[in-house]
PDB file of N, CA and C in Angstrom:
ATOM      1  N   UNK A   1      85.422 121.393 115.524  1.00  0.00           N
ATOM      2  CA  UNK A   1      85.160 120.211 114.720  1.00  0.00           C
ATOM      3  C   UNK A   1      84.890 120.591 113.260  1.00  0.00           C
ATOM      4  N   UNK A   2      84.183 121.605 113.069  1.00  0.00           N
ATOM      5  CA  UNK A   2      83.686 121.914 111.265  1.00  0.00           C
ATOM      6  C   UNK A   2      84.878 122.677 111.276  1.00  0.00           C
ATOM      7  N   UNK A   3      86.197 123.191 111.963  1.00  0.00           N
ATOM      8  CA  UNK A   3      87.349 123.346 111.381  1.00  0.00           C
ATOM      9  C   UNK A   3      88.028 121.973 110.216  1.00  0.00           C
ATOM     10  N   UNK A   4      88.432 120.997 111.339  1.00  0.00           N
ATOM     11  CA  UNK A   4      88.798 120.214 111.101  1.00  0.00           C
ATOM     12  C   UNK A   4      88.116 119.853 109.581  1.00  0.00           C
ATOM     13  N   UNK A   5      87.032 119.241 109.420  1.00  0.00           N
ATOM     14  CA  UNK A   5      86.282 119.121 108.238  1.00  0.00           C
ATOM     15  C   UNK A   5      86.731 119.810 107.079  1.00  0.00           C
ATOM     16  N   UNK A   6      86.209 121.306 107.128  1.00  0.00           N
ATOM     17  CA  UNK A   6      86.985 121.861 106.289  1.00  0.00           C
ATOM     18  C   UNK A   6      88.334 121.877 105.897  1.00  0.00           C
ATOM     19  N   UNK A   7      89.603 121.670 106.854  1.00  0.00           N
ATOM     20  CA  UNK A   7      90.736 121.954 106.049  1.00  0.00           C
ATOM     21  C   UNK A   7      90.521 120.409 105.194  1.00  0.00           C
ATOM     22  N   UNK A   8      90.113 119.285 105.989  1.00  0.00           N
ATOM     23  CA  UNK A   8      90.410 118.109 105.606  1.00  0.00           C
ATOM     24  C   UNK A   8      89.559 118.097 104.012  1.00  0.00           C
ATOM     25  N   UNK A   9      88.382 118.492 103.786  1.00  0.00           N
ATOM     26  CA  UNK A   9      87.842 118.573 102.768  1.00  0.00           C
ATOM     27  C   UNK A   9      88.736 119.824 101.713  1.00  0.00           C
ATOM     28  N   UNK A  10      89.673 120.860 101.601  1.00  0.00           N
ATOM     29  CA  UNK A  10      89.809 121.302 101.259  1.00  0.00           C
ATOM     30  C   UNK A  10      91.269 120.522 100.867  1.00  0.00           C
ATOM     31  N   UNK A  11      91.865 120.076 101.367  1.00  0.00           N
ATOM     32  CA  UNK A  11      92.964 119.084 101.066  1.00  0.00           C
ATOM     33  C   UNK A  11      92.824 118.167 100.226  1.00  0.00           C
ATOM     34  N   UNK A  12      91.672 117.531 100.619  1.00  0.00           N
ATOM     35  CA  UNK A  12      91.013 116.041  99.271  1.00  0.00           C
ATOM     36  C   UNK A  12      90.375 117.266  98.106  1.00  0.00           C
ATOM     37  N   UNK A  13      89.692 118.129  97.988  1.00  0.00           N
ATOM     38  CA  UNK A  13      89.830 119.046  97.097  1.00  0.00           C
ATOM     39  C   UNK A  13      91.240 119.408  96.471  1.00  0.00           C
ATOM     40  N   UNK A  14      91.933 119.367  97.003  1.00  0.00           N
ATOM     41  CA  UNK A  14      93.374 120.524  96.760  1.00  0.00           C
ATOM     42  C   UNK A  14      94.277 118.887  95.732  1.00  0.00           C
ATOM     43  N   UNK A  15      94.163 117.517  96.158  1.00  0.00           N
ATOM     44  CA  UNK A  15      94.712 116.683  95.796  1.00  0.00           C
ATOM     45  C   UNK A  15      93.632 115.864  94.402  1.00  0.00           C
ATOM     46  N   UNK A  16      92.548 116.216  94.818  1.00  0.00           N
ATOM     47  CA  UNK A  16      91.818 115.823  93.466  1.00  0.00           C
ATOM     48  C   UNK A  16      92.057 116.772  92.510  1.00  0.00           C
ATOM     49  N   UNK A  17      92.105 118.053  92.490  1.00  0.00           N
ATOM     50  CA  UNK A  17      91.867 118.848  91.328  1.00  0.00           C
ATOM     51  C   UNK A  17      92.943 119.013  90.486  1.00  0.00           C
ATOM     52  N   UNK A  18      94.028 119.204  91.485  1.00  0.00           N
ATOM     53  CA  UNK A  18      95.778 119.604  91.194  1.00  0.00           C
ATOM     54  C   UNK A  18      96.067 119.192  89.842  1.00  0.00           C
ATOM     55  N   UNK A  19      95.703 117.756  89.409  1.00  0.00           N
ATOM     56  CA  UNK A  19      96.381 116.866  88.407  1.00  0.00           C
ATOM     57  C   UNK A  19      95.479 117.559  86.833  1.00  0.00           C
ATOM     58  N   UNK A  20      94.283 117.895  87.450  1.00  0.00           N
ATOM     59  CA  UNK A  20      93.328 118.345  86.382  1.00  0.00           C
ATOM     60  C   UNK A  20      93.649 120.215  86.065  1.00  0.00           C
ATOM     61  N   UNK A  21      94.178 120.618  86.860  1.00  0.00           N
ATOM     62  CA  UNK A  21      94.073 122.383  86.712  1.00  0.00           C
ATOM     63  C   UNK A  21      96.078 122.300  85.728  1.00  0.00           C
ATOM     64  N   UNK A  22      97.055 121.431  86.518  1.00  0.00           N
ATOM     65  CA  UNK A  22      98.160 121.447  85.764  1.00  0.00           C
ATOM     66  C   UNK A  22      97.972 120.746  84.589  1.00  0.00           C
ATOM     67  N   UNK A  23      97.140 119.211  83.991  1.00  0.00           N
ATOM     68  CA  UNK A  23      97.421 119.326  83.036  1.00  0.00           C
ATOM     69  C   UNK A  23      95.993 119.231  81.882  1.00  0.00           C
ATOM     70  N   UNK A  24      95.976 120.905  81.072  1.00  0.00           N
ATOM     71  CA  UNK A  24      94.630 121.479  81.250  1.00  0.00           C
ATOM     72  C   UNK A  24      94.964 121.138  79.472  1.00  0.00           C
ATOM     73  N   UNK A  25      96.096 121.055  79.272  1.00  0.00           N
ATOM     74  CA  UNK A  25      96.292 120.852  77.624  1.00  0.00           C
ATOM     75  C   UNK A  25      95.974 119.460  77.312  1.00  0.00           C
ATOM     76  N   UNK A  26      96.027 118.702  76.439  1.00  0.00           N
ATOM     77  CA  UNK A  26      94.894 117.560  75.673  1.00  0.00           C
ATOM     78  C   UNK A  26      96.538 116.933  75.721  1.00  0.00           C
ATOM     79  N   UNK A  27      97.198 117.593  75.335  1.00  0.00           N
ATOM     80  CA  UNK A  27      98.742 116.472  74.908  1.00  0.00           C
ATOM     81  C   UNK A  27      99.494 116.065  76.628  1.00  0.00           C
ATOM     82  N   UNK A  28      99.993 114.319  76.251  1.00  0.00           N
ATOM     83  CA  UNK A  28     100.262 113.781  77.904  1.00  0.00           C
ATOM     84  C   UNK A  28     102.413 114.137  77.285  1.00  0.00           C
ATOM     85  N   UNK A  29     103.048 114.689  78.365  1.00  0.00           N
ATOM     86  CA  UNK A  29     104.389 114.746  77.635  1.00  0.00           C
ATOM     87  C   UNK A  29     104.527 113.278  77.921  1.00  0.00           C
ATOM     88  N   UNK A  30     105.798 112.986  77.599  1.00  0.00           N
ATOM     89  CA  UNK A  30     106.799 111.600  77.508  1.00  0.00           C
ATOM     90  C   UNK A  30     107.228 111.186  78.413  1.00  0.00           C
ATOM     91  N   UNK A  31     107.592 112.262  79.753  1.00  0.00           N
ATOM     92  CA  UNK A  31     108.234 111.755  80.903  1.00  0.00           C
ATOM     93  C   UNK A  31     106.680 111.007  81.488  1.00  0.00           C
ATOM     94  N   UNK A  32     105.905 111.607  81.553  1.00  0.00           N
ATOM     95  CA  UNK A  32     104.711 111.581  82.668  1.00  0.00           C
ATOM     96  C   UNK A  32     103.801 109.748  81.843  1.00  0.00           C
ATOM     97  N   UNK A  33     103.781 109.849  80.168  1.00  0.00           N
ATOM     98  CA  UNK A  33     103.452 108.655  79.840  1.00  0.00           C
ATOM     99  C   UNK A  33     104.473 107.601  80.236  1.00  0.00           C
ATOM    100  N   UNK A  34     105.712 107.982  80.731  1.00  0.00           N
ATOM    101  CA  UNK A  34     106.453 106.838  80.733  1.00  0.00           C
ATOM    102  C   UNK A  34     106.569 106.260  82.436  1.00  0.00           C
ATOM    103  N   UNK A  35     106.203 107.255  82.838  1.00  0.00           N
ATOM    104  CA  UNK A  35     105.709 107.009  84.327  1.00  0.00           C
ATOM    105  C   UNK A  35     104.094 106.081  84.306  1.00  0.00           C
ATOM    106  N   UNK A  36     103.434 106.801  83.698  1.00  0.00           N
ATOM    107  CA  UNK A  36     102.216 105.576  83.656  1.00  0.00           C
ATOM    108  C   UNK A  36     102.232 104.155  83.309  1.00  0.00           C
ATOM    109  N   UNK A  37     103.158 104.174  82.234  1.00  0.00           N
ATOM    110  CA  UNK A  37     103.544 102.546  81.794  1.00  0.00           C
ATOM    111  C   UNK A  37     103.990 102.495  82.814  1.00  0.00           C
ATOM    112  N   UNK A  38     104.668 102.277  83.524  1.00  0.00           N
ATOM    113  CA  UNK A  38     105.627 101.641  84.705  1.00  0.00           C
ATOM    114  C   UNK A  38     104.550 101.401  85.931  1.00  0.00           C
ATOM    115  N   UNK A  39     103.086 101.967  86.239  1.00  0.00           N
ATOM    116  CA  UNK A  39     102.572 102.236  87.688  1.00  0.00           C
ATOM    117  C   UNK A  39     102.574 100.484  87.832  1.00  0.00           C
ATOM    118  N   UNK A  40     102.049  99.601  86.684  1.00  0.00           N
ATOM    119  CA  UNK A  40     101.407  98.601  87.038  1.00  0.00           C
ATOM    120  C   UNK A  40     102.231  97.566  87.775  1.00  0.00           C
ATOM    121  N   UNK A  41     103.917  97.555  86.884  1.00  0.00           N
ATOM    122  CA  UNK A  41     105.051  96.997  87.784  1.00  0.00           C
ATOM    123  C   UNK A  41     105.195  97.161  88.994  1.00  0.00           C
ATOM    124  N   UNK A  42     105.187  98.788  89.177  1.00  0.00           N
ATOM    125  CA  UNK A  42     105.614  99.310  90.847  1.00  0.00           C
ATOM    126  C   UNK A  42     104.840  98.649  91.681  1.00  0.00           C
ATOM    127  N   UNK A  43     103.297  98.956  91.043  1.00  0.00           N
ATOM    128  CA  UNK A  43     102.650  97.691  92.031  1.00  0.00           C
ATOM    129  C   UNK A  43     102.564  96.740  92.145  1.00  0.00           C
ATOM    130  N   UNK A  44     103.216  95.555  91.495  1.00  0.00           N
ATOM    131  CA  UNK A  44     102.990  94.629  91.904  1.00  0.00           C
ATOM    132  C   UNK A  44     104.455  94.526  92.538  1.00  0.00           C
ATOM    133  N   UNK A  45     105.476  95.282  92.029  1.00  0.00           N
ATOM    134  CA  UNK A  45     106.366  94.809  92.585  1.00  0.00           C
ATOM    135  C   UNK A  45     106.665  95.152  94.219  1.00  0.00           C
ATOM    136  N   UNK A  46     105.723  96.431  94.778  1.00  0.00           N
ATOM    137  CA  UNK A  46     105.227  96.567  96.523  1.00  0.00           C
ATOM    138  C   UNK A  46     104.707  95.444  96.487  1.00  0.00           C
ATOM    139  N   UNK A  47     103.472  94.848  96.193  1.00  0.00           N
ATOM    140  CA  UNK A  47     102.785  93.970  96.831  1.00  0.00           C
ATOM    141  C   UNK A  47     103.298  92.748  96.849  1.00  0.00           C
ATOM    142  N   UNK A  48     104.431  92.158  95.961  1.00  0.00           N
ATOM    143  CA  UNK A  48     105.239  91.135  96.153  1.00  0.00           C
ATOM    144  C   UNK A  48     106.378  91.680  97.569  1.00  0.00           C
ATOM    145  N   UNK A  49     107.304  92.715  97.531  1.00  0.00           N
ATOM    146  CA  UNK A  49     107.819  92.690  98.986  1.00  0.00           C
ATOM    147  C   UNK A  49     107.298  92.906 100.166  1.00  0.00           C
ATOM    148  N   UNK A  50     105.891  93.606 100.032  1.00  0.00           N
ATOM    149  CA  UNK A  50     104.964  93.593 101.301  1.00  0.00           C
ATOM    150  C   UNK A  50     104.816  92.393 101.818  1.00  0.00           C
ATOM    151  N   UNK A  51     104.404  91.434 100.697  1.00  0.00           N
ATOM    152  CA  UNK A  51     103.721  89.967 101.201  1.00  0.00           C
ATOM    153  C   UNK A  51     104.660  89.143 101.821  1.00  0.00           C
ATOM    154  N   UNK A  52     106.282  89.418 100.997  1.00  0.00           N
ATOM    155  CA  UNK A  52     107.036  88.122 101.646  1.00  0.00           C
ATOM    156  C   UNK A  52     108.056  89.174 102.985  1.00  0.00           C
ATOM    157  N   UNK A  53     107.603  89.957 103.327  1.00  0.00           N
ATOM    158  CA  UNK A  53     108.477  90.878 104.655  1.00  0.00           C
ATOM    159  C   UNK A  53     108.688  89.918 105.822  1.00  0.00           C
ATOM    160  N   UNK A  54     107.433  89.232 105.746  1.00  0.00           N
ATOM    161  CA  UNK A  54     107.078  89.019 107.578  1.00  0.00           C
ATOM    162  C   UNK A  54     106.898  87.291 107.239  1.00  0.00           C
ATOM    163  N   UNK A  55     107.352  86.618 106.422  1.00  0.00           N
ATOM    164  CA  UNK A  55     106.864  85.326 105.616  1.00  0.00           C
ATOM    165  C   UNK A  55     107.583  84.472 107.349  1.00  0.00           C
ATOM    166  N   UNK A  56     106.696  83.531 107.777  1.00  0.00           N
ATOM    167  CA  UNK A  56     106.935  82.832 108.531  1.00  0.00           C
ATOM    168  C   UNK A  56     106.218  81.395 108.176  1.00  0.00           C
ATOM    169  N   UNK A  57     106.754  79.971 109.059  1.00  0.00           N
ATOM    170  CA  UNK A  57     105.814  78.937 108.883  1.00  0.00           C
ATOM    171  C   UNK A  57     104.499  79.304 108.976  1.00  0.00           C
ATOM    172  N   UNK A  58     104.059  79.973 109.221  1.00  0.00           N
ATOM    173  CA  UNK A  58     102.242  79.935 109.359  1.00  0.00           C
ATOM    174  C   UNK A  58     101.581  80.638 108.014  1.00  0.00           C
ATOM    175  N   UNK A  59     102.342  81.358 107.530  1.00  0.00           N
ATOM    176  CA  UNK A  59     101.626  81.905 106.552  1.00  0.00           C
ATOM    177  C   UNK A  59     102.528  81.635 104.806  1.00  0.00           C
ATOM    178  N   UNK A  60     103.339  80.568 105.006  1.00  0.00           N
ATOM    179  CA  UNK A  60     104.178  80.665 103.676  1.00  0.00           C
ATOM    180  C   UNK A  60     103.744  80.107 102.696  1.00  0.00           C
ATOM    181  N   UNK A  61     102.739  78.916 103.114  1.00  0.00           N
ATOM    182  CA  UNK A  61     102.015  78.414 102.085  1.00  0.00           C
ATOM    183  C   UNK A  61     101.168  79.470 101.109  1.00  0.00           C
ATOM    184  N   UNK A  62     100.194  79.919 102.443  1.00  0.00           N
ATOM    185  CA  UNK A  62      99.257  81.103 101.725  1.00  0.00           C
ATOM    186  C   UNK A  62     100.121  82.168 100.653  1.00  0.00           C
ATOM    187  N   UNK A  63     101.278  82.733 101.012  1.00  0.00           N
ATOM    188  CA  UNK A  63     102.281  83.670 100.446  1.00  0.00           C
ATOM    189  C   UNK A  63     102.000  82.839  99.058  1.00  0.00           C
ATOM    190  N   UNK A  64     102.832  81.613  98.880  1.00  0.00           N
ATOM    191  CA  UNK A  64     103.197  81.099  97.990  1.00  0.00           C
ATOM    192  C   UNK A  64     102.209  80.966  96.428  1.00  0.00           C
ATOM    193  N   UNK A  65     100.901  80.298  97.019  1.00  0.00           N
ATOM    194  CA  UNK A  65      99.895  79.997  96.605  1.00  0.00           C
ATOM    195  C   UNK A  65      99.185  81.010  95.783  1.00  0.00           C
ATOM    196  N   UNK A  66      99.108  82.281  97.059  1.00  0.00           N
ATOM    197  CA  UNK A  66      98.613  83.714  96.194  1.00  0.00           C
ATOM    198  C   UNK A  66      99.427  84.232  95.324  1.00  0.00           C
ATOM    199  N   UNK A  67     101.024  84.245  95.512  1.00  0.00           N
ATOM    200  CA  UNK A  67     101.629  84.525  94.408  1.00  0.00           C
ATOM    201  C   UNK A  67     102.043  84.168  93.090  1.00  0.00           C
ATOM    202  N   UNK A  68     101.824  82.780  93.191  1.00  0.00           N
ATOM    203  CA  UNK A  68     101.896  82.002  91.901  1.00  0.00           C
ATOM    204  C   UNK A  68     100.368  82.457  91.111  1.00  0.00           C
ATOM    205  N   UNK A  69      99.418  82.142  91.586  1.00  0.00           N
ATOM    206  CA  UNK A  69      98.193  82.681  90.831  1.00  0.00           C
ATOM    207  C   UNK A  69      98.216  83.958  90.652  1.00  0.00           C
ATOM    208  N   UNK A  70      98.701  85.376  91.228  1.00  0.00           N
ATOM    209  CA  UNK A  70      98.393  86.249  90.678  1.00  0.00           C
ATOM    210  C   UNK A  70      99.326  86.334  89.473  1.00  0.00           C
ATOM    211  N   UNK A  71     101.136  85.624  89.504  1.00  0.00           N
ATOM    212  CA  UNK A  71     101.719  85.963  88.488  1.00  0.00           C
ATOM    213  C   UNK A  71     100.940  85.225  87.177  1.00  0.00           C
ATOM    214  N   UNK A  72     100.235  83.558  87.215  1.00  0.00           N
ATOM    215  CA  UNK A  72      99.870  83.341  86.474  1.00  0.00           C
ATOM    216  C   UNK A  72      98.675  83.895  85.813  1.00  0.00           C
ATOM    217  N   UNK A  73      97.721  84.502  86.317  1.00  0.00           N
ATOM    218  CA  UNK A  73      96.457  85.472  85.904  1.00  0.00           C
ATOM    219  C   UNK A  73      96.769  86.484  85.615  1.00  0.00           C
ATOM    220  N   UNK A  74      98.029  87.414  85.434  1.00  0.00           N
ATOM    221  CA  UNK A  74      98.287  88.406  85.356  1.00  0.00           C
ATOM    222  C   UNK A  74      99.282  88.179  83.843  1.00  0.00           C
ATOM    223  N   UNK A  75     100.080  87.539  83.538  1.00  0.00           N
ATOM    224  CA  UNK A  75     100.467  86.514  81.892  1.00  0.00           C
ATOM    225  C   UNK A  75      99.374  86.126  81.339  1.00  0.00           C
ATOM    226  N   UNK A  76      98.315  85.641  82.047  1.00  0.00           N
ATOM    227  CA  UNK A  76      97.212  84.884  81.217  1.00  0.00           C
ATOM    228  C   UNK A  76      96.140  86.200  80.963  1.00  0.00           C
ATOM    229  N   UNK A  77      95.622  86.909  81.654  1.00  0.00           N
ATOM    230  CA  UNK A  77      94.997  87.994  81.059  1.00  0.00           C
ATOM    231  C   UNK A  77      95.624  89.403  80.750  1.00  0.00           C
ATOM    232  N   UNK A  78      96.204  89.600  81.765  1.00  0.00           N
ATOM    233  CA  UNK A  78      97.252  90.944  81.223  1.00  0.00           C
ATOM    234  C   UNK A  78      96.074  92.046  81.844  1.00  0.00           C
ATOM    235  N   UNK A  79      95.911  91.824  83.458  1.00  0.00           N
ATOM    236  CA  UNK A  79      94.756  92.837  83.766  1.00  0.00           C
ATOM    237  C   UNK A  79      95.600  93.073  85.020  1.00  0.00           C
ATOM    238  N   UNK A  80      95.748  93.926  85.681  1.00  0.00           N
ATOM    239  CA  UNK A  80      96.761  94.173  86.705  1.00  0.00           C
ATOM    240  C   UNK A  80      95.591  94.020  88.160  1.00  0.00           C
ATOM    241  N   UNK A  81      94.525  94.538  87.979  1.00  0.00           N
ATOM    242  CA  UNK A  81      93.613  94.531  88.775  1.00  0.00           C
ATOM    243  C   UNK A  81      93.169  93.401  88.813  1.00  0.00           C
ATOM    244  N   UNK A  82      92.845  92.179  88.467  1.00  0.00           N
ATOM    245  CA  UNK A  82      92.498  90.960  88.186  1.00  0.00           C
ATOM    246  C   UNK A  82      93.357  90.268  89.171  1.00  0.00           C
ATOM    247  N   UNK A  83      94.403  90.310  88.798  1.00  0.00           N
ATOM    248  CA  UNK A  83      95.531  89.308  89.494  1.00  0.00           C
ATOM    249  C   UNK A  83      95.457  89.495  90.711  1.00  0.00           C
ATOM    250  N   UNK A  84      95.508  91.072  90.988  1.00  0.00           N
ATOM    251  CA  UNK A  84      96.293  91.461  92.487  1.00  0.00           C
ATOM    252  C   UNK A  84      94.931  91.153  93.234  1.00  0.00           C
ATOM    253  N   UNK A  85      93.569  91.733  93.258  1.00  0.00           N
ATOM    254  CA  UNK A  85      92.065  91.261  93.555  1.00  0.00           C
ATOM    255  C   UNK A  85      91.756  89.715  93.893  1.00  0.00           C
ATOM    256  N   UNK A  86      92.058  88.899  93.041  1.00  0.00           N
ATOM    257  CA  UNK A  86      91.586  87.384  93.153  1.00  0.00           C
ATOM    258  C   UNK A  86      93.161  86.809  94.197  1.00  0.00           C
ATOM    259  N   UNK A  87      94.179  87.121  93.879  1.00  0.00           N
ATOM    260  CA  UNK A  87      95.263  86.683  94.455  1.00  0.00           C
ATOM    261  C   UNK A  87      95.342  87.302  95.866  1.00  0.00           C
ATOM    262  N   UNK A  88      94.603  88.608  96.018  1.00  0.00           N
ATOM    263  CA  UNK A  88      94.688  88.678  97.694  1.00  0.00           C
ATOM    264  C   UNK A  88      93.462  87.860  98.547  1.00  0.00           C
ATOM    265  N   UNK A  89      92.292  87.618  97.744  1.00  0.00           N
ATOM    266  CA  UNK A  89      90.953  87.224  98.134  1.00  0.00           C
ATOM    267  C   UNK A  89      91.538  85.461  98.593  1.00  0.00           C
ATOM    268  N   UNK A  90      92.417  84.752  97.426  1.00  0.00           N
ATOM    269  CA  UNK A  90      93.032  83.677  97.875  1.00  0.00           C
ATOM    270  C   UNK A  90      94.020  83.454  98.661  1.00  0.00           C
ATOM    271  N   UNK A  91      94.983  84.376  99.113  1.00  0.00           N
ATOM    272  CA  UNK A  91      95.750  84.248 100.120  1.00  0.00           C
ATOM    273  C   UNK A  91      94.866  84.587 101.366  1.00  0.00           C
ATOM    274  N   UNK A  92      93.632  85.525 101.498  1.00  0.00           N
ATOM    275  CA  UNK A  92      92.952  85.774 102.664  1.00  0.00           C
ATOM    276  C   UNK A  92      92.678  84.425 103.102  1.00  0.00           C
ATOM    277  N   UNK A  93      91.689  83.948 102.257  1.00  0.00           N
ATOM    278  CA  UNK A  93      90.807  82.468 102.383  1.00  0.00           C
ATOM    279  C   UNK A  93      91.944  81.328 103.156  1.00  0.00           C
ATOM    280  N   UNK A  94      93.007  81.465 102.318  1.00  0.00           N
ATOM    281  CA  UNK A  94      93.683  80.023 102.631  1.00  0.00           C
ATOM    282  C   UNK A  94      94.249  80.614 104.440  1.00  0.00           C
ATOM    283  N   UNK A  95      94.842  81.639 104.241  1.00  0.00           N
ATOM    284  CA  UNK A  95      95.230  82.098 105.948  1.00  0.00           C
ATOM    285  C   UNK A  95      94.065  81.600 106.886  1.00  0.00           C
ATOM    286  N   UNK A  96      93.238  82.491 106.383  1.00  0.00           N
ATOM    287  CA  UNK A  96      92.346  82.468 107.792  1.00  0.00           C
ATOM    288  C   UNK A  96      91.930  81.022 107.825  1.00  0.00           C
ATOM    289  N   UNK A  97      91.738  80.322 106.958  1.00  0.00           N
ATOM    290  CA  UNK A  97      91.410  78.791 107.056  1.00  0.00           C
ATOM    291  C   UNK A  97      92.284  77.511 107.369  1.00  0.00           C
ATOM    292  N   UNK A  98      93.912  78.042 107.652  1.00  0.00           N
ATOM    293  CA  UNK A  98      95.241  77.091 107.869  1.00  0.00           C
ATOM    294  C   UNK A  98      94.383  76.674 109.597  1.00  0.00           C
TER     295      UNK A  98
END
């Protein structure tokens, strides 16, 4: 069992540090900033085909509802975390409550 532990702790070690030991210089290059601009799209653009995969009568309203508010909170503040947070909390609510 304190095998297990260890490799597993040495792995979440090995994946936290990695990003910090390769990039040890102060300057970000161009490929890697242009990958960061893009994370916020990628995600929303998973969490838009996650949501509508399995879209059936029981849950299309909720789909619908959460997705219009996160696109509109996400134009209206421009917070990526905002949208996707309040827009899953409202598709939860309205599901479990149909």
């Amino acid at each position: 069992m304190a095998a297990i532990l260890i490799v597993v702790a040495l792995g979440v070690m090995f994946t936290r540090f990695t990003p910090f030991i390769l990039m040890r210089s102060n300057k970000i290059s161009e490929k890697f900033n242009f990958l960061l601009n893009g994370i916020p799209y990628a995600t929303i653009s998973l969490l838009v085909v996650y949501a509508f995969k399995d879209i059936d009568g029981s849950n299309l309203w909720a789909s619908l509802v959460g997705t219009v508010v996160c696109v509109v909170l996400y134009v209206w503040k421009r917070n990526t975390i905002l949208s996707i947070l309040v827009s899953t909390i409202l598709y939860m609510l309205i599901f479990q409550n149909m």
